[in-house]
N, C-alpha and C. Protein backbone atom coordinates (compact mmCIF):
# COMPACT_ATOMS: atom_id res chain seq x y z
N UNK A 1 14.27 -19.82 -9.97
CA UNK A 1 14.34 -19.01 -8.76
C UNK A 1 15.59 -19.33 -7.95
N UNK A 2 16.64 -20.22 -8.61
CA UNK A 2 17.86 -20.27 -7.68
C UNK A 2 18.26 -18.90 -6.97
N UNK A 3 18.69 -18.79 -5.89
CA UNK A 3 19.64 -18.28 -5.71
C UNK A 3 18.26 -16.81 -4.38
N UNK A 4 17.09 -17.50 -4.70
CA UNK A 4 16.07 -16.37 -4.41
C UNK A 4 15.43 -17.08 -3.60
N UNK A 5 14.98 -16.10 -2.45
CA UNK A 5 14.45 -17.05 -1.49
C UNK A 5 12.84 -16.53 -1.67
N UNK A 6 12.03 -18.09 -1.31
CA UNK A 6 10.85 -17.59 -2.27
C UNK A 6 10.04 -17.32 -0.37
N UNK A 7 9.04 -16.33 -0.30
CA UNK A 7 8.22 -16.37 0.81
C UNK A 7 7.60 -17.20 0.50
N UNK A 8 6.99 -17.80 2.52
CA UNK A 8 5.71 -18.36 2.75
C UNK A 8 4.93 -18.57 2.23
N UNK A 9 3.87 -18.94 2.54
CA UNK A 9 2.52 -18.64 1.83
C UNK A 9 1.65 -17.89 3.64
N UNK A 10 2.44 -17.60 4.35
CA UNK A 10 1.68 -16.45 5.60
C UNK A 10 2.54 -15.89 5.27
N UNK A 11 3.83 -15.26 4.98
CA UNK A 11 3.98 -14.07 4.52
C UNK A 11 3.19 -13.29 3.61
N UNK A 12 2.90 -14.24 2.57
CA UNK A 12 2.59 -13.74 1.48
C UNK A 12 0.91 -13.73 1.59
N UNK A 13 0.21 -14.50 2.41
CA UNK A 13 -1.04 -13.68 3.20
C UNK A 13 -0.94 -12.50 3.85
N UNK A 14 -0.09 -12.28 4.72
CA UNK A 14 0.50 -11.24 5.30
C UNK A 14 0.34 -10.00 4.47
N UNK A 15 1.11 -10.06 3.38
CA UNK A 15 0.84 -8.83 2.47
C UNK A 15 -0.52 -8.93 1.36
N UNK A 16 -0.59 -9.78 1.08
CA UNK A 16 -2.52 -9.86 0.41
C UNK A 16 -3.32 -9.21 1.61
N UNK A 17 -3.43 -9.67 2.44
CA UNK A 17 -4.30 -9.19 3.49
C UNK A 17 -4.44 -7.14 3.70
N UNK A 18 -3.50 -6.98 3.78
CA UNK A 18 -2.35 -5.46 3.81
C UNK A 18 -3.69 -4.63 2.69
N UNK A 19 -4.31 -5.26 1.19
CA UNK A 19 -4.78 -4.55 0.20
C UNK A 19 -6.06 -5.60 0.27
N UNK A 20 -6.61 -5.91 1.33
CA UNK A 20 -8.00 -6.71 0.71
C UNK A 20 -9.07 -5.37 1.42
N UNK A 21 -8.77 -4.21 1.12
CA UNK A 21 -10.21 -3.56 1.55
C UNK A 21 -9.46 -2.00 0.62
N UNK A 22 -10.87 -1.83 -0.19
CA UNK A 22 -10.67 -1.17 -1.17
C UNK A 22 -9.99 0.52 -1.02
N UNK A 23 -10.45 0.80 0.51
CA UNK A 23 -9.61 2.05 0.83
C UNK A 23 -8.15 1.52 1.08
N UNK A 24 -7.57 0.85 1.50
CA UNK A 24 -6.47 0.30 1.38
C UNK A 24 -5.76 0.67 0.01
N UNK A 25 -6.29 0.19 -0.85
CA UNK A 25 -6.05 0.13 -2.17
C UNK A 25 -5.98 1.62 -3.05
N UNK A 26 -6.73 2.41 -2.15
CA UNK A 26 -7.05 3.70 -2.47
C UNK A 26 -5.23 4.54 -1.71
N UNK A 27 -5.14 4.25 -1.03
CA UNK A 27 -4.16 4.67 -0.24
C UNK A 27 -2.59 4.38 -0.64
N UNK A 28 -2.73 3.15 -0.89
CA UNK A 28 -1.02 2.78 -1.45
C UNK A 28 -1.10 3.08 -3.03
N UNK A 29 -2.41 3.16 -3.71
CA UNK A 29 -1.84 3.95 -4.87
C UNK A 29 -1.66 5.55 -4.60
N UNK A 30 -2.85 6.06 -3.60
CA UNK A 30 -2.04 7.67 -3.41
C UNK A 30 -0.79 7.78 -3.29
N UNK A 31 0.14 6.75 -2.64
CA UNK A 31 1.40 6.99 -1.88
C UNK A 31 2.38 7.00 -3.38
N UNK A 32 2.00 5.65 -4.14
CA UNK A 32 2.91 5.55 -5.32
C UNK A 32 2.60 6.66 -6.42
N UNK A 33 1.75 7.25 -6.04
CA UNK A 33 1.81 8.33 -7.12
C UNK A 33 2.27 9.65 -6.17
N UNK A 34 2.16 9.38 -5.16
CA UNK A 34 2.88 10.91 -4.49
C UNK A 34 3.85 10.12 -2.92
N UNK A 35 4.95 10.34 -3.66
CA UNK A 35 5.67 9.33 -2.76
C UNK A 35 6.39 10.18 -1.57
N UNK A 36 6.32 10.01 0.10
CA UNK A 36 6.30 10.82 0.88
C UNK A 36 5.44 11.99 1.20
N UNK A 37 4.41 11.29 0.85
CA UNK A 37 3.46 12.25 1.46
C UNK A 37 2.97 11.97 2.66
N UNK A 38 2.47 12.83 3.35
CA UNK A 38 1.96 13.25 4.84
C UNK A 38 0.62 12.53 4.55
N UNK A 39 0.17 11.91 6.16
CA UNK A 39 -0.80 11.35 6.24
C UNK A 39 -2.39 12.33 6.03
N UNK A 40 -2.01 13.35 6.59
CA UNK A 40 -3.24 14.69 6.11
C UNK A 40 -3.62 15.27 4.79
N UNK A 41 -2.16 14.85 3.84
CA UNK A 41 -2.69 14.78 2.07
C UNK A 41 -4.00 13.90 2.25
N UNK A 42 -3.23 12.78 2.38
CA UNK A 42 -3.98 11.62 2.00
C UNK A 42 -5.39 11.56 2.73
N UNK A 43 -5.99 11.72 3.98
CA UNK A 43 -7.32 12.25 4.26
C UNK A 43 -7.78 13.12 3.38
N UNK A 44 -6.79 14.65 3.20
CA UNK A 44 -7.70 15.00 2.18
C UNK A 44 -8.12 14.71 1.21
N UNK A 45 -7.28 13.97 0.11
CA UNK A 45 -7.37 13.76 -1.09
C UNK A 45 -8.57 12.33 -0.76
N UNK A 46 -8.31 11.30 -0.31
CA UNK A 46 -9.39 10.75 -0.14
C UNK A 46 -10.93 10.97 0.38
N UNK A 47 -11.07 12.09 0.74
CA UNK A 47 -11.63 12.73 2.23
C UNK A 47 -12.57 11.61 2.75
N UNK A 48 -11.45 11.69 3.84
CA UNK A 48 -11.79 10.20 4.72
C UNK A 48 -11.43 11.05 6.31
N UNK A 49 -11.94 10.15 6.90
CA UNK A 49 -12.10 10.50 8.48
C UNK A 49 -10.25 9.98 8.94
N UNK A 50 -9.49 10.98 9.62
CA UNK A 50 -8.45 10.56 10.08
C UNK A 50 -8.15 9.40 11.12
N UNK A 51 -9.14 9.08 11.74
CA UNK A 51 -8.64 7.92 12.91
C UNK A 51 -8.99 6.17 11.35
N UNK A 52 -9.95 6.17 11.06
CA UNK A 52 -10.29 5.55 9.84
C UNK A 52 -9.22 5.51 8.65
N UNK A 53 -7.95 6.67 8.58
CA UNK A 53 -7.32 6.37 7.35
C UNK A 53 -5.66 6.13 8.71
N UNK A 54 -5.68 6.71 9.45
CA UNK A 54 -4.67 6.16 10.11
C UNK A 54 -4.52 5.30 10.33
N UNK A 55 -5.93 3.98 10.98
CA UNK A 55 -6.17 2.75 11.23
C UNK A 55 -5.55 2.16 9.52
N UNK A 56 -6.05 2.47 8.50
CA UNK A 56 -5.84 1.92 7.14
C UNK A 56 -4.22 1.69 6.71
N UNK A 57 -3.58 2.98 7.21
CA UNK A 57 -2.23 2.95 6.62
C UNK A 57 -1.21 2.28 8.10
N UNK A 58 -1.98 1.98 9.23
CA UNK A 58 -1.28 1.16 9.85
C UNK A 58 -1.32 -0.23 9.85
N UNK A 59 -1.70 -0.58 8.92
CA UNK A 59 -2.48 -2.07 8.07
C UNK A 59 -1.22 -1.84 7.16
N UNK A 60 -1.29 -0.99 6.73
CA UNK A 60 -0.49 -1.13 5.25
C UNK A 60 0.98 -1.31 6.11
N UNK A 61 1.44 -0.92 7.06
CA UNK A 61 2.29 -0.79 7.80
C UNK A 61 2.86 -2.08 8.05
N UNK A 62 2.14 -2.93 8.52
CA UNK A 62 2.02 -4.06 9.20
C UNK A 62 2.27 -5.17 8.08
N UNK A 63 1.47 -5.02 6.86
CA UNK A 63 1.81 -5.94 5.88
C UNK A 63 3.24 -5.51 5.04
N UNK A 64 3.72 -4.96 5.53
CA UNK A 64 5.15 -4.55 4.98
C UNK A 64 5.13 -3.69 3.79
N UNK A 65 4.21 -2.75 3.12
CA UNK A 65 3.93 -2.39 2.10
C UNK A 65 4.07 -0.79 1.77
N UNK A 66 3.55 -0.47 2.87
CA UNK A 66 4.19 1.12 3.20
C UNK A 66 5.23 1.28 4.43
N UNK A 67 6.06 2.24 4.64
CA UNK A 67 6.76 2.33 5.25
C UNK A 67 6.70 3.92 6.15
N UNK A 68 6.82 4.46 6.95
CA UNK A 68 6.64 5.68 7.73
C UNK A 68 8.22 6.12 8.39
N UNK A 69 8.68 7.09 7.61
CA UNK A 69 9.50 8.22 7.93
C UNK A 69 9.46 9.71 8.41
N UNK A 70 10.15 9.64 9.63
CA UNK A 70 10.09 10.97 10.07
C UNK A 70 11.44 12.45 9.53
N UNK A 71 10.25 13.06 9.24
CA UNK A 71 11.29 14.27 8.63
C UNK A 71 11.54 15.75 9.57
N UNK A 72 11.95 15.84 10.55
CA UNK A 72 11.28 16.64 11.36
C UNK A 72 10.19 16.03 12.32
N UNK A 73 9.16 17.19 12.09
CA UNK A 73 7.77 16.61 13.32
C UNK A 73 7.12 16.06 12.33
N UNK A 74 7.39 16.25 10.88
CA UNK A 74 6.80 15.42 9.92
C UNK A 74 6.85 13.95 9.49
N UNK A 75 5.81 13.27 9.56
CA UNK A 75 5.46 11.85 9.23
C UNK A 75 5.46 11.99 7.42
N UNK A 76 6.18 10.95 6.59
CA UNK A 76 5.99 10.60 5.47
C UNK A 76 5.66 9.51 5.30
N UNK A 77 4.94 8.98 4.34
CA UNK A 77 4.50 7.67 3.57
C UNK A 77 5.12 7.25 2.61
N UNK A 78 5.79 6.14 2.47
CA UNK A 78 6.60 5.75 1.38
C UNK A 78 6.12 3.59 0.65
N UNK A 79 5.97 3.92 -0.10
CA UNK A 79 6.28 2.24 -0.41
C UNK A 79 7.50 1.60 0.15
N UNK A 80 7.80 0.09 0.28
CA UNK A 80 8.30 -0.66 0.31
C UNK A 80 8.48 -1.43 -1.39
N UNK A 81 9.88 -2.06 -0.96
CA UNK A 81 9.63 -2.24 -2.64
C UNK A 81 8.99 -3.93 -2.27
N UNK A 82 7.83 -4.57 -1.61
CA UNK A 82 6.97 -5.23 -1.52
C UNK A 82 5.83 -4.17 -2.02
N UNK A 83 5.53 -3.30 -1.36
CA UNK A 83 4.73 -2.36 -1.55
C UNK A 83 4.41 -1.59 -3.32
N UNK A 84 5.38 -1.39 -4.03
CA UNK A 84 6.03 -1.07 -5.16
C UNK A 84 5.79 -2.55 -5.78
N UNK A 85 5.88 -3.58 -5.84
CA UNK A 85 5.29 -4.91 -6.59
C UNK A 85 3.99 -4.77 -6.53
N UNK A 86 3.10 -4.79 -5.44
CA UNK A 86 1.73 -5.02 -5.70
C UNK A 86 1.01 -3.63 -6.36
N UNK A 87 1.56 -2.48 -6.00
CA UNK A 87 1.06 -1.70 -6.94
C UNK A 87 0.90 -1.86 -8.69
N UNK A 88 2.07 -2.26 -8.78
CA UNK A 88 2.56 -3.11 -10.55
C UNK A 88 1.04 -4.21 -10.40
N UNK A 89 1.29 -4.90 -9.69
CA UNK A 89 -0.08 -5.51 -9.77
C UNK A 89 -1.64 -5.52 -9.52
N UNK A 90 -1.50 -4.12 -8.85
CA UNK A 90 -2.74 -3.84 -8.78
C UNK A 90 -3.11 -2.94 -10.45
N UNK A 91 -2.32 -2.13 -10.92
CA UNK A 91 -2.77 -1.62 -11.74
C UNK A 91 -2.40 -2.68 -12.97
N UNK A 92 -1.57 -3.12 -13.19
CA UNK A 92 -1.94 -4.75 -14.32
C UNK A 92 -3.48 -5.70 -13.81
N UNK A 93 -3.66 -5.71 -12.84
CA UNK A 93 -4.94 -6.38 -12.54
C UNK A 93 -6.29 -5.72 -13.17
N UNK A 94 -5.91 -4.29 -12.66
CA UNK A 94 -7.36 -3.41 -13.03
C UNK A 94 -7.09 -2.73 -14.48
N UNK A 95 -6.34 -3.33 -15.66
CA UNK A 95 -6.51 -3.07 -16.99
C UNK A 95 -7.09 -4.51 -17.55
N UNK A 96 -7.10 -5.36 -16.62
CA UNK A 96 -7.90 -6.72 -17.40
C UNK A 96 -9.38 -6.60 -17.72
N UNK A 97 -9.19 -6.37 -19.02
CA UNK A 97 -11.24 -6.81 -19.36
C UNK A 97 -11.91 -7.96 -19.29
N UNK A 98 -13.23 -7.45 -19.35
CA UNK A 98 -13.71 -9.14 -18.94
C UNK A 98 -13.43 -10.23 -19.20
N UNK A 99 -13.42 -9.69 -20.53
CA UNK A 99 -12.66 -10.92 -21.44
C UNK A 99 -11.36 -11.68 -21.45
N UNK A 100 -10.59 -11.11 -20.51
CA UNK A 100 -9.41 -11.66 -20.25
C UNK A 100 -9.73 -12.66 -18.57
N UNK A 101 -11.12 -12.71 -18.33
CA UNK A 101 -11.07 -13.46 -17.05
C UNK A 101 -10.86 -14.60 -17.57
């Protein structure tokens, strides 16, 4: 790891924390599969209550993982490329069979 500066271990709670609740998890993979999308996709496609998925993706916000761009009066959702790692690891995590515990 020369030359790389390694995070914390509260940073790096910081962003674990960001995906420990499963709508969370539901949300930053919507984003990586539809990247800049509006926060009202994503209620729908989840159909989730908006103050409940706004609260969610301002979590994701906070752990550095998604990011929020304005396009116009339009709000987009984007990964972070922190955000863009744990996805890689969320979906390498959820192809492990039991048998690989």
């Amino acid at each position: 790891m020369a030359g790389k500066k390694v995070k914390s271990p509260r940073k790096l709670e910081r962003h674990f924390k960001g995906v420990s609740n499963h709508r969370r998890i539901q949300i930053i993979l919507f984003i990586a599969r539809n990247p800049g999308v509006i926060q009202e996709d994503i209620i729908e496609e989840l159909k989730g209550n908006q103050k409940t998925i706004s609260e969610h993706i301002r979590r994701l916000v906070i752990a550095g993982l998604v990011e929020k761009m304005y396009e116009g009066r339009a709000l987009h959702h984007n990964l972070t490329p922190y955000g863009k790692i744990f996805v890689d690891f969320i979906i390498s995590f959820s192809h492990m069979t039991a048998s690989d515990d």
